[in-house]
Protein backbone atom coordinates (compact mmCIF):
# COMPACT_ATOMS: atom_id res chain seq x y z
CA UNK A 1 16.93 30.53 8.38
CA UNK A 2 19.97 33.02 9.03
CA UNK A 3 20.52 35.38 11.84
CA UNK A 4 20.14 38.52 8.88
CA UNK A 5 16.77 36.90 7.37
CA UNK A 6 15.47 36.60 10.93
CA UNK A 7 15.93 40.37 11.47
CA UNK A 8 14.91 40.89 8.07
CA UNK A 9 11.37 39.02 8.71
CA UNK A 10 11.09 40.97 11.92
CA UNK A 11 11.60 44.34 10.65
CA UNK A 12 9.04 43.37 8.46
CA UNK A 13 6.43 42.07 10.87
CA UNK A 14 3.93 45.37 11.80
CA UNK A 15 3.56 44.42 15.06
CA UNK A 16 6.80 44.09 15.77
CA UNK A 17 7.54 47.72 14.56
CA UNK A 18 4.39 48.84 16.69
CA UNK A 19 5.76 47.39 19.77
CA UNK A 20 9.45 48.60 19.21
CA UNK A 21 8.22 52.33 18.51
CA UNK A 22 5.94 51.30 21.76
CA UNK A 23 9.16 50.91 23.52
CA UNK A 24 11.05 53.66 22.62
CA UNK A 25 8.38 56.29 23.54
CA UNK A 26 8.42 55.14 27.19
CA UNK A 27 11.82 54.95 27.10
CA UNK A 28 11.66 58.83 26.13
CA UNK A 29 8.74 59.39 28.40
CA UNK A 30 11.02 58.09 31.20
CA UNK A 31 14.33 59.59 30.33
CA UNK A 32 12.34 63.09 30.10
CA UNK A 33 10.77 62.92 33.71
CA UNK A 34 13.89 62.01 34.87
CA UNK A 35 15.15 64.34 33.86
CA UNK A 36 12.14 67.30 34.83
CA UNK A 37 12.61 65.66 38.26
CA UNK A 38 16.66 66.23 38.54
CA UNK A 39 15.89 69.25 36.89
CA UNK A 40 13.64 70.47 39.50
CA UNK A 41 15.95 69.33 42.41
CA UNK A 42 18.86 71.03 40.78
CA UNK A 43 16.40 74.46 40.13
CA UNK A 44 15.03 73.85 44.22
CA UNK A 45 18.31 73.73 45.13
CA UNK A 46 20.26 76.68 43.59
CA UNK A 47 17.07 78.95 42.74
CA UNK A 48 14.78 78.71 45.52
CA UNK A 49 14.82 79.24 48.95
CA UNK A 50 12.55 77.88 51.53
CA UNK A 51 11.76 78.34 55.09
CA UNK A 52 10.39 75.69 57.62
CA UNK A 53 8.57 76.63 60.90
CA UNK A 54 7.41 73.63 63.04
CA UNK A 55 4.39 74.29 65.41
CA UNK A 56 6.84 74.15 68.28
CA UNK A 57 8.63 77.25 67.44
CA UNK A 58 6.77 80.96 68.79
CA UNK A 59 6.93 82.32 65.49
CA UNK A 60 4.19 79.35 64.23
CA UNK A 61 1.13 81.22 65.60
CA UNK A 62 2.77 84.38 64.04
CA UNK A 63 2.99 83.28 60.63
CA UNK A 64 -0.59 81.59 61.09
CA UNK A 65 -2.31 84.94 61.54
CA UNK A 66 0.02 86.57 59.04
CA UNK A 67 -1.50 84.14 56.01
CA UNK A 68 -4.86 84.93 57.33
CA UNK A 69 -4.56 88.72 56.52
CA UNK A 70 -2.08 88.54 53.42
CA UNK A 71 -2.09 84.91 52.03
CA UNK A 72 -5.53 84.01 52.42
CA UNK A 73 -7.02 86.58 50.09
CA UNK A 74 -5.28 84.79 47.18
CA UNK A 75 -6.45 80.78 47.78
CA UNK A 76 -10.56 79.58 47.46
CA UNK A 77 -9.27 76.41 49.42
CA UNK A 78 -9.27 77.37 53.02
CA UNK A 79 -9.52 76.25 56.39
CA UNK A 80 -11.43 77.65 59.32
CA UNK A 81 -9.80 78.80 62.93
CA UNK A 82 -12.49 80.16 65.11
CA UNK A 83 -11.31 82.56 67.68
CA UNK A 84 -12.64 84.50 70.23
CA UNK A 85 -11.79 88.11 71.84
CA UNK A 86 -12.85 90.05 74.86
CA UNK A 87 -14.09 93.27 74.41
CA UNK A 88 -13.64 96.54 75.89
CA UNK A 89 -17.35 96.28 77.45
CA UNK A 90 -15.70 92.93 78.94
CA UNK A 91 -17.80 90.66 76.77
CA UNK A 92 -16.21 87.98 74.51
CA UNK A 93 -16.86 88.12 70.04
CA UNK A 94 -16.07 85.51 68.46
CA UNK A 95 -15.02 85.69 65.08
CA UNK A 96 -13.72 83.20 62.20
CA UNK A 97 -10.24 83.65 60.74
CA UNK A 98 -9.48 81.70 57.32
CA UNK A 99 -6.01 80.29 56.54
CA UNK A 100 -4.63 78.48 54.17
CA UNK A 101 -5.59 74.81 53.83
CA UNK A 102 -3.41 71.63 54.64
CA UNK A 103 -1.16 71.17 51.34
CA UNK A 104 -2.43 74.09 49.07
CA UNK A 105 -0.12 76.21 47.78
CA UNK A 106 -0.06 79.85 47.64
CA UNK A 107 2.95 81.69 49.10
CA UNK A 108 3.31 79.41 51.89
CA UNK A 109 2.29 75.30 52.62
CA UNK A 110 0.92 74.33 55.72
CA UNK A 111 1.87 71.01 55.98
CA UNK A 112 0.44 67.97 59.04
CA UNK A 113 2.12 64.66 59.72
CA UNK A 114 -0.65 62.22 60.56
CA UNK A 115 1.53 60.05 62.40
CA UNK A 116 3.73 62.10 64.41
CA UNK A 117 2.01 63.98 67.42
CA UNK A 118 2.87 67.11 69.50
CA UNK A 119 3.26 65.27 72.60
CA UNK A 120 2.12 68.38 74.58
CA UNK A 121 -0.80 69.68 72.90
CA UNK A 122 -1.92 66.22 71.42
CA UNK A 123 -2.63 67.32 68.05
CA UNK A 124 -0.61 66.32 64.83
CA UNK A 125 2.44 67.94 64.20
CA UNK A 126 2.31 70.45 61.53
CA UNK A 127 4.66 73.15 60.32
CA UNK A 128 4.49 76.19 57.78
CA UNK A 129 6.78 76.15 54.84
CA UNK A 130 7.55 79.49 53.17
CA UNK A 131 9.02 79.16 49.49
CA UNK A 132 10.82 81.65 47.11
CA UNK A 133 12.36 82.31 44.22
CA UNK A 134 16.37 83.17 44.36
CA UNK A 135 18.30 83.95 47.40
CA UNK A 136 15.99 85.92 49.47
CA UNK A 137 16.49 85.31 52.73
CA UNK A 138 15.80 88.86 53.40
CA UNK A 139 12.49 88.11 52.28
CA UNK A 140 11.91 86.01 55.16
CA UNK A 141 13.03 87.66 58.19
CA UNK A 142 10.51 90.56 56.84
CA UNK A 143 7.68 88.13 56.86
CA UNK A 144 8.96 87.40 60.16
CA UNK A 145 9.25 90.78 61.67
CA UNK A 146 5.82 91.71 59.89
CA UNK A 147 4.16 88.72 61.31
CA UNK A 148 5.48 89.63 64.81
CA UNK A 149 4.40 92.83 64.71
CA UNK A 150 1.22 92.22 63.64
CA UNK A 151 0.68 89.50 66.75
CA UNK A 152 2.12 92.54 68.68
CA UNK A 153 -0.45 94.80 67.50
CA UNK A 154 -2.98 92.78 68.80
CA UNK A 155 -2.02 92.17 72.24
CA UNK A 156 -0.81 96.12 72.61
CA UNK A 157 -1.61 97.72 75.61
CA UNK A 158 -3.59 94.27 77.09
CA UNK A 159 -2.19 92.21 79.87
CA UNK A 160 -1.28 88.62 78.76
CA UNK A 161 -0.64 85.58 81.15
CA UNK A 162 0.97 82.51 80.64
CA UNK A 163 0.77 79.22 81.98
CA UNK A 164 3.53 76.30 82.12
CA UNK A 165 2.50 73.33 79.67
CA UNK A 166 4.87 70.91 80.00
CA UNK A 167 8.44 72.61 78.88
CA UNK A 168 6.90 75.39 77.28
CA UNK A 169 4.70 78.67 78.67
CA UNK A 170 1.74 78.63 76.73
CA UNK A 171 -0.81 81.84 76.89
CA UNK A 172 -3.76 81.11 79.04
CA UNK A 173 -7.46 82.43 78.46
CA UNK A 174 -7.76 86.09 76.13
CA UNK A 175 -5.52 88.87 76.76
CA UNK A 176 -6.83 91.18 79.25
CA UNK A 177 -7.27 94.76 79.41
CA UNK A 178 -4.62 96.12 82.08
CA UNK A 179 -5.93 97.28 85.23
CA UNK A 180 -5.20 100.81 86.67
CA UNK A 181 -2.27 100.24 89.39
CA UNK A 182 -4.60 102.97 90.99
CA UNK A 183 -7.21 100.57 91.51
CA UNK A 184 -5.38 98.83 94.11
CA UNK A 185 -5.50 100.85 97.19
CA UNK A 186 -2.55 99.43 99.30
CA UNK A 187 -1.04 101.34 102.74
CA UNK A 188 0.92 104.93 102.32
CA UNK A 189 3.85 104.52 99.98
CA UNK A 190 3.93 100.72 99.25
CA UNK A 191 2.89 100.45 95.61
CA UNK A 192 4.78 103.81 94.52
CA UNK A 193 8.05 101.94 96.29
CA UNK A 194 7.80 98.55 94.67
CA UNK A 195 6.71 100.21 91.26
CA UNK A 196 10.19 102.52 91.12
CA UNK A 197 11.97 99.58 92.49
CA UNK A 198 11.01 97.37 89.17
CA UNK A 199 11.22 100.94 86.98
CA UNK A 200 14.45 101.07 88.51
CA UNK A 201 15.70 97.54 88.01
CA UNK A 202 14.86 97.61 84.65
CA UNK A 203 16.56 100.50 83.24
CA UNK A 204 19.94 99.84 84.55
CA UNK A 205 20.87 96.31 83.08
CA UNK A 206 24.71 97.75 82.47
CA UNK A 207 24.84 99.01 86.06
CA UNK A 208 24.33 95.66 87.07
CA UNK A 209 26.54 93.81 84.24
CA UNK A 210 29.31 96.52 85.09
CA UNK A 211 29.58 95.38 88.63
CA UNK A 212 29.37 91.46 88.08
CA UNK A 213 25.93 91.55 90.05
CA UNK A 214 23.64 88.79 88.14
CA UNK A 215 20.79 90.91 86.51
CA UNK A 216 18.03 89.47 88.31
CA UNK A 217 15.14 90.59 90.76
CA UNK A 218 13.18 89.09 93.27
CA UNK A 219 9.90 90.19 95.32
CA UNK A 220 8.25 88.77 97.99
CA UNK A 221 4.79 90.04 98.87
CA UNK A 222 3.35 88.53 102.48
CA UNK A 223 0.34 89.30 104.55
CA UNK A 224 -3.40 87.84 105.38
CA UNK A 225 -5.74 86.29 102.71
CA UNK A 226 -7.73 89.09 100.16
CA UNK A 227 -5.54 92.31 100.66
CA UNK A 228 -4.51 92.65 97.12
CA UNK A 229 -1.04 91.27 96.68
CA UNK A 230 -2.55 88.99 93.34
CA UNK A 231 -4.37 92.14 92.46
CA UNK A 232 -1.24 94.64 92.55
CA UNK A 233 0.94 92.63 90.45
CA UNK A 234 -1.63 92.12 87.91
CA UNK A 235 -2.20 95.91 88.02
CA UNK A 236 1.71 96.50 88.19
CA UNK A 237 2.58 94.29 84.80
CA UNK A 238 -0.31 96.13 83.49
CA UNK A 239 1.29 99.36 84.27
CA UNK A 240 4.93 98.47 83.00
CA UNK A 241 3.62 96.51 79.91
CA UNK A 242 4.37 93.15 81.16
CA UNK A 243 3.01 89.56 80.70
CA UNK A 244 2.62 87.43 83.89
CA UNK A 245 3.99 83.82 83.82
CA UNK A 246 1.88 81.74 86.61
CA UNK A 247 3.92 78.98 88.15
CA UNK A 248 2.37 76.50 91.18
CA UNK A 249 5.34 75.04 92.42
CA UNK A 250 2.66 72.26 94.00
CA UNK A 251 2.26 71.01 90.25
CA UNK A 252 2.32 67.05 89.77
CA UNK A 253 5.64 66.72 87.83
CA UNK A 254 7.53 69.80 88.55
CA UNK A 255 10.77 68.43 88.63
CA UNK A 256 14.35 70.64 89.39
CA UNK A 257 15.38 70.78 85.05
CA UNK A 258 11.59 71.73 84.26
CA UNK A 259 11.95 74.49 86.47
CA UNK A 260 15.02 75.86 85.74
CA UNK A 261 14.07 75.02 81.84
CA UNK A 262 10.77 77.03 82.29
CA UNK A 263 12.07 80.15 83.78
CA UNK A 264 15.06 79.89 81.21
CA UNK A 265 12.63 80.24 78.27
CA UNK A 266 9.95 82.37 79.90
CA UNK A 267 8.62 85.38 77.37
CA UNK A 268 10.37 88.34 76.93
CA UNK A 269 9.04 91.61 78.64
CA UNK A 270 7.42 89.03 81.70
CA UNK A 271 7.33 88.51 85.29
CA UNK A 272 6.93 85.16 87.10
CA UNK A 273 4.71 84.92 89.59
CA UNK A 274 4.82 82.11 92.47
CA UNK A 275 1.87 82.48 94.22
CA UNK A 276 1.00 80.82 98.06
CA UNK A 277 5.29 79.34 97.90
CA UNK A 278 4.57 78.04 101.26
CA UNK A 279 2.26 76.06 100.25
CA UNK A 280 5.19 73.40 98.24
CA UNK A 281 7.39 72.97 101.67
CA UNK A 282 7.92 75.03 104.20
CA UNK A 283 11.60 74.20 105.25
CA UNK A 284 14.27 72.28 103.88
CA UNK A 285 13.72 69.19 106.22
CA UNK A 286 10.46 69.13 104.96
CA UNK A 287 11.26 68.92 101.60
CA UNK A 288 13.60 66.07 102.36
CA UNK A 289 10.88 64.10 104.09
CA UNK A 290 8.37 64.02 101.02
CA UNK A 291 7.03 60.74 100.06
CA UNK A 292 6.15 60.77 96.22
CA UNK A 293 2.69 58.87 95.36
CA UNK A 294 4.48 56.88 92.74
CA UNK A 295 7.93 55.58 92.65
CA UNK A 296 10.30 57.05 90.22
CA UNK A 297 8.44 60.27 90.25
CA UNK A 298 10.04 63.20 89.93
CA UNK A 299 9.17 66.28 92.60
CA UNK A 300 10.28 69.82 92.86
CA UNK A 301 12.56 70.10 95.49
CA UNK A 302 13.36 72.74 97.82
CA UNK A 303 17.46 73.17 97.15
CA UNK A 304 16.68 72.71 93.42
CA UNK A 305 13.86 75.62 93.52
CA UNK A 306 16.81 77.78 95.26
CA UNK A 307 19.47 77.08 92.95
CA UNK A 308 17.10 77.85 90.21
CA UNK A 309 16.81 81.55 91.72
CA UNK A 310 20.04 82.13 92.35
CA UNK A 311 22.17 79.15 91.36
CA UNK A 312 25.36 78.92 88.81
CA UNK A 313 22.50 77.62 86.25
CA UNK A 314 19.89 80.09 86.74
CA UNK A 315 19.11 82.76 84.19
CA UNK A 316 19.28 86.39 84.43
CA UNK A 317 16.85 89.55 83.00
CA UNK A 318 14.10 88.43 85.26
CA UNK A 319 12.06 89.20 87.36
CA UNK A 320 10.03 86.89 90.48
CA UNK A 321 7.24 87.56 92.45
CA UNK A 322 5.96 85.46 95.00
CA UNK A 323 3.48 85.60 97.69
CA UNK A 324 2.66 83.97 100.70
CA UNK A 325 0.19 84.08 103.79
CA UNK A 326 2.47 82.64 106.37
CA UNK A 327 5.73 84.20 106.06
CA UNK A 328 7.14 82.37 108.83
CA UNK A 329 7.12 79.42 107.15
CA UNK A 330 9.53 80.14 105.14
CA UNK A 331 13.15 78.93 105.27
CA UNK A 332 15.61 81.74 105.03
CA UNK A 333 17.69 80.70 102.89
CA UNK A 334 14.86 81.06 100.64
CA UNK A 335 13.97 84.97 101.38
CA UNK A 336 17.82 86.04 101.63
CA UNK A 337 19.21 88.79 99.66
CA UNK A 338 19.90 87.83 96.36
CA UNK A 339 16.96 85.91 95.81
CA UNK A 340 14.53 88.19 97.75
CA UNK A 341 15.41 91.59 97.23
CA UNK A 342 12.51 93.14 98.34
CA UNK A 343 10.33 92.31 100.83
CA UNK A 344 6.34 93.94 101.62
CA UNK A 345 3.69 93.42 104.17
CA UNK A 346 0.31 93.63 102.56
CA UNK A 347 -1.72 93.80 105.21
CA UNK A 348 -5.42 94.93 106.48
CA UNK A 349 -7.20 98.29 105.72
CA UNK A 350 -5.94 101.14 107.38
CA UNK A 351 -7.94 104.48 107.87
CA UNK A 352 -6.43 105.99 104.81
CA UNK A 353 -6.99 102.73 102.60
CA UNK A 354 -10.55 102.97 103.55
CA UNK A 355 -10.95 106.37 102.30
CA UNK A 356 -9.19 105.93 99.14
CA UNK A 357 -11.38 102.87 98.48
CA UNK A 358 -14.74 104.79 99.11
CA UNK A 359 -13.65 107.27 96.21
CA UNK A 360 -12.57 105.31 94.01
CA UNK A 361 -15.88 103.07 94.01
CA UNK A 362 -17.73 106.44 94.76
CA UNK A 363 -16.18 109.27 93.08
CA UNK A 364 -18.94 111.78 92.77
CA UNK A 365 -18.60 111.91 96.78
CA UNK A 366 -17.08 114.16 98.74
CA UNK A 367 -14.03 113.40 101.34
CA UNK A 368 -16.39 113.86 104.23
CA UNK A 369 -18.41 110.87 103.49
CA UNK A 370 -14.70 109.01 103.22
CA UNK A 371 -13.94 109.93 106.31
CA UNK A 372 -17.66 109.13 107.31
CA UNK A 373 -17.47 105.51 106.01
CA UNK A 374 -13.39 105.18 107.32
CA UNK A 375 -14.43 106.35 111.19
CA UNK A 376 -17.51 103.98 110.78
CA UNK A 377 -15.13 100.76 109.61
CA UNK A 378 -12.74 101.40 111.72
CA UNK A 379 -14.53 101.22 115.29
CA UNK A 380 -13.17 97.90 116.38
CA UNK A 381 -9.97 97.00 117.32
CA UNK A 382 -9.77 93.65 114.40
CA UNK A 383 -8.83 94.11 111.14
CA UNK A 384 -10.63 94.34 107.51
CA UNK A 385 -9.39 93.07 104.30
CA UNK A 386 -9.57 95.28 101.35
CA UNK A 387 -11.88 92.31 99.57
CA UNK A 388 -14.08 92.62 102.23
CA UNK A 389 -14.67 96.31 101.87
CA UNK A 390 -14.80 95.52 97.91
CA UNK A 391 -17.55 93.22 98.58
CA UNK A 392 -19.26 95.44 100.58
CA UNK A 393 -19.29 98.19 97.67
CA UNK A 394 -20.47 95.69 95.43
CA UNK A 395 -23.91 95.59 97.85
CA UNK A 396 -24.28 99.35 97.42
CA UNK A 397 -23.34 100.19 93.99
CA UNK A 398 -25.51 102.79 93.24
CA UNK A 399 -25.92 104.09 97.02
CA UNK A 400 -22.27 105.23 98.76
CA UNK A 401 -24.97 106.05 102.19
CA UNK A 402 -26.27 103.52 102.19
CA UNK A 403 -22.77 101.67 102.03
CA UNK A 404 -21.86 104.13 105.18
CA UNK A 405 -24.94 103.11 107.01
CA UNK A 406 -24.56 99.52 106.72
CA UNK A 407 -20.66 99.50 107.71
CA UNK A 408 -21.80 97.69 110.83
CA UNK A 409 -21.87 94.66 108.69
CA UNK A 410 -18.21 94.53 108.16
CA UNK A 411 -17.72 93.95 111.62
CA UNK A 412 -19.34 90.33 111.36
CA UNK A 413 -16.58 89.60 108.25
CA UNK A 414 -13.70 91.71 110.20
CA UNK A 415 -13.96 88.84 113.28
CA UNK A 416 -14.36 85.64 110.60
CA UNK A 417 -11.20 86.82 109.13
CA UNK A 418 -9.91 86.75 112.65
């Protein structure tokens, strides 16, 4: 048989025909998707913009609460975030916010990698991915600046502190309502001074950038255990609208580059606060002389924390508090001008502290009974912190006499804190 009666018989044979048309319909099948799928890269790619936020970037917890009031009124597949807030009254809600599932598309995809981790939080990595149609680009920096504001909404007029997590500042606990720099009752002219100093500093960043001075500010407050210095600068970022960034220099880990990295990328609108900075090293020998528990470990040291303040490296538009109880601990190189710029003594009650105290814990009284409770305190030649005296109110809440008549009692605290 020929090569043209084999064909022949073929062409003839059903199943052969069945199988061929077979053939050709996935070939079609195939060519088609192929070509949907270059189709849609080609449309992705010259139609559609998109947006990716990883979970590392500040705007991530932005965009989170912005799907949960726009995009999660469109979806029924959600995913819960529970979240709780303190009250005014001081007491803590706790409420359920719904966002947008893991891969469900709305406006935006959430996406999670299962096998890569945040190394700091521990959690999978995930990012948001915003998607649109055309060139809008504009479109995106207005969910941006919507989703900011909105965060900023929420935190207005509250006091929010952060805490160092590794190489970022992470918020720590619920925003707090700010407390009334009146509140703290320091000595005759000390808050009103360091409060126009920072008003001061400030509001003149192109005095300072006109004159080549580095635009940077640093405060030292020093005196005995419980007379307020924590308290005042919580009440002073309170009064100025500013976050507080807790440091412990002490930390296991705090190496030279975290630091400087850390108060590089601090929050904007913040103060960092370096509470008890004796307590890392007191001098420079001493500092030298450390013995790290393992080997290899990396330790803050005491020329690295100064050329983070005030070193060719260091960053300017901030502003560092510290406090101490032993000022005489500390090196001077480390309180000089330029890196301490103002210096206050916090110290124990005096006569006109006492007074002020009394009516602010007992303002229906009159300044006689101040003056009652102040010549009462003040009998003895030791001194009183102002935490004493607050926890002396807090025995006689509801009875400023009987606060006066038992102001013997502080005399047994004023010779502890001796």
């Amino acid at each position: 048989m020929g090569i043209p009666d084999l064909v022949s018989s073929l062409g003839d044979n059903p199943y052969f025909g069945a199988g061929f048309g077979l053939f050709g319909l996935g070939a079609g099948a195939a060519i088609l998707r192929k070509s949907f799928l270059i189709g849609t890269v080609l449309f992705r790619r010259h139609y559609m913009t998109t947006l990716e936020v990883p979970c590392r970037d500040k705007a991530y917890q932005w965009l989170l609460q912005w799907t949960t009031e726009i995009g999660a009124r469109k979806t029924q597949h959600l995913s819960v975030e529970t979240k709780f807030h303190q009250l005014d009254s001081g007491k803590v809600s706790t409420h359920h916010d719904f966002i947008p599932s893991v891969q469900n598309w709305i406006k935006v995809e959430r996406a999670r990698s299962q096998q890569t981790l945040d190394v700091h939080m521990g959690v999978p990595f995930e990012n948001v991915i915003f998607t649109a149609v055309g060139k809008r680009k504009l479109l995106f920096r207005e969910i941006l600046d919507e989703a900011r504001m909105l965060a900023m909404k929420q935190t207005e007029g509250k006091t929010i502190m952060y805490t160092a997590l590794g190489s970022e500042w992470r918020q720590f606990g619920h925003p707090r309502r700010p407390r009334a720099i009146s509140s703290v009752v320091l000595d005759n002219g000390i808050s009103d001074r360091i409060v126009a100093d920072v008003r001061e500093f400030m509001n003149t960043p192109e005095w300072y950038s006109n004159r080549g001075i580095p635009y940077r500010r640093g405060y030292l407050l020093h005196g005995p255990p419980g007379c307020g210095k924590s308290s005042f600068i919580t009440a002073l970022a309170g009064e100025l609208q500013l976050s507080i960034c807790v440091l412990n220099l002490s930390e296991r880990g705090l190496s030279d580059d975290r630091l400087n990295h850390l108060l590089a990328v601090a929050p904007e609108n913040s103060l960092i606060l370096l509470e008890d900075v004796d307590a890392a090293f007191s001098s420079r020998e001493e500092s030298l002389q450390v013995k790290t528990a393992y080997e290899g470990l990396s330790r803050l040291t005491f020329s690295g924390l100064l050329n983070c303040l005030d070193g060719v490296a260091s960053t300017e538009a901030r502003i560092v508090f510290m406090t101490t109880n032993y000022p005489e601990r500390l090196d001077p190189a480390l309180i000089r001008p330029g890196r301490i710029d103002l210096m206050e003594y916090i110290g124990y009650c005096k006569p006109s502290q006492l007074k002020n105290m009394f009516l602010n814990f007992y303002p229906q009284c009159s300044m006689e009974m101040a003056e009652t409770f102040s010549q009462a305190v003040d009998s003895t030649s030791y001194g009183i912190s102002p935490a004493a005296v607050q926890g002396h109110f807090m025995m006689h809440k509801d009875s400023p006499q009987s606060a006066i008549n038992d102001a013997k009692v502080l005399e047994t605290i004023r010779i502890e804190e001796k």
